[in-house]
Protein backbone atom coordinates (compact mmCIF):
# COMPACT_ATOMS: atom_id res chain seq x y z
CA UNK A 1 66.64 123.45 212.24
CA UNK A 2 65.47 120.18 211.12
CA UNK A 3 62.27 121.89 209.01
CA UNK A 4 65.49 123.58 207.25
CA UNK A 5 67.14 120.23 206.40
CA UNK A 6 64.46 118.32 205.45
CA UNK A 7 63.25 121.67 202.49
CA UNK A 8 66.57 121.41 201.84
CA UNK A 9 66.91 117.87 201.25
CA UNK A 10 63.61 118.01 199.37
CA UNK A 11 65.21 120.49 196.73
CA UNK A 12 68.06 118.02 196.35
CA UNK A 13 65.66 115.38 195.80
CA UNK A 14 63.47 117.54 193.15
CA UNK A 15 66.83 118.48 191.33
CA UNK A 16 67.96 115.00 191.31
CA UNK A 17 64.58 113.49 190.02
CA UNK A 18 64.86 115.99 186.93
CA UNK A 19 68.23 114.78 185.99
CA UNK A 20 67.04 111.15 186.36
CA UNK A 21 63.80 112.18 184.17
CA UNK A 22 65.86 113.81 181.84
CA UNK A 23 68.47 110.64 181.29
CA UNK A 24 65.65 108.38 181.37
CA UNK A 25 64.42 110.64 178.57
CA UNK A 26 67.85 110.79 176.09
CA UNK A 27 68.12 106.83 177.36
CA UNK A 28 64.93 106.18 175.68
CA UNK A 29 65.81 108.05 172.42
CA UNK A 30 69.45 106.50 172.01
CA UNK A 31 67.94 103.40 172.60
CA UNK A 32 64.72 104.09 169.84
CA UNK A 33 67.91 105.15 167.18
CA UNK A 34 70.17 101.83 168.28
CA UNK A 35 66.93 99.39 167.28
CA UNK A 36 66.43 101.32 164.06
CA UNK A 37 70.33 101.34 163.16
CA UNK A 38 70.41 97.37 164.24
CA UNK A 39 67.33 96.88 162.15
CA UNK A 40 68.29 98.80 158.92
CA UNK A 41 71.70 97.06 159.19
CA UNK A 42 70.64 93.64 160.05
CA UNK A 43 68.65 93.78 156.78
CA UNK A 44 71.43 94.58 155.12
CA UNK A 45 73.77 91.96 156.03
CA UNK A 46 70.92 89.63 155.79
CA UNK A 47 70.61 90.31 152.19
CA UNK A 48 74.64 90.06 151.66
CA UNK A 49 74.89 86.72 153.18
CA UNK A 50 71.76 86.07 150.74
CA UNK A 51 73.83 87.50 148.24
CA UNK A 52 76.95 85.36 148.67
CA UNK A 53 74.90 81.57 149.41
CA UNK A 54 73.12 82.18 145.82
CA UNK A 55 76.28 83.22 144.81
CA UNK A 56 78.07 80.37 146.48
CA UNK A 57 75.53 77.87 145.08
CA UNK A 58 75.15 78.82 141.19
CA UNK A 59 79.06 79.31 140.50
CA UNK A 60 81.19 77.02 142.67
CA UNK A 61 82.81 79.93 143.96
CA UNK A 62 85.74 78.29 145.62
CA UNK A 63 87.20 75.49 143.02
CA UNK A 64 90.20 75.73 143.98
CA UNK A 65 89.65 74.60 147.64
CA UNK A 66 89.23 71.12 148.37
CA UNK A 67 85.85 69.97 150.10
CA UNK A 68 86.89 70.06 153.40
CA UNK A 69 87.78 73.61 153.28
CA UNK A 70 84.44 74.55 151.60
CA UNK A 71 82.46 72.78 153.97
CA UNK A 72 84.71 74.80 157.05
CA UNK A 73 83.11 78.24 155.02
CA UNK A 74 79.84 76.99 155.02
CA UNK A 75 79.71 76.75 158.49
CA UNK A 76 81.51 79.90 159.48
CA UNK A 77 78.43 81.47 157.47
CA UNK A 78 76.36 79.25 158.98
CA UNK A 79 78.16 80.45 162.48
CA UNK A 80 78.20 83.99 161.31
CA UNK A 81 74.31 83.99 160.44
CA UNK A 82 73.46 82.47 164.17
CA UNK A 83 75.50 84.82 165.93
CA UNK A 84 73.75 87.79 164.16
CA UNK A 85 70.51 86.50 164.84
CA UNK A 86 69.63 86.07 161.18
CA UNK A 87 67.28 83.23 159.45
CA UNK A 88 70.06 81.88 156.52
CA UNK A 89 71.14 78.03 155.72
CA UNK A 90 74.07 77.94 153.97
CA UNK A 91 72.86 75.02 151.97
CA UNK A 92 75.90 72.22 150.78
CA UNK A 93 75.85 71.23 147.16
């Protein structure tokens, strides 16, 4: 009786180790496709927030703001750009 349990218990154990495998395996690939979606993306917003400092920088963009307020949007870009993980000073004129 206990030779019966323990092939028995053995099959479980076989079954259960190819779903793990097979997760493990479809883990692995949504994983490889997250990294290259964050990458591609990451790019891309790195080259907007390029974009808008050059932008920002050569036109004045906000004249109608005082200072103060333009110096609170440089550092919510600045904010922005650390929270994504991206290399950007918004640099102050």
């Amino acid at each position: 009786m206990t030779d019966d349990r323990y092939v028995s218990k053995t099959k479980d154990r076989k079954v259960w180790i190819k779903k793990r495998d097979h997760l493990k395996a479809q883990q692995a690939e949504l994983e490889a496709q997250m990294t290259d979606f964050i990458a591609k993306h990451e790019a891309e917003l790195n080259a907007l927030l390029q974009d808008y400092v050059a932008v920002r920088n050569q036109t004045g963009m906000f004249p109608f703001l005082s200072r103060g307020w333009e110096l609170i949007i440089d550092d919510y870009m600045n904010t922005l750009a650390a929270k994504l993980d991206l290399n950007l000073d918004v640099a102050r004129a």
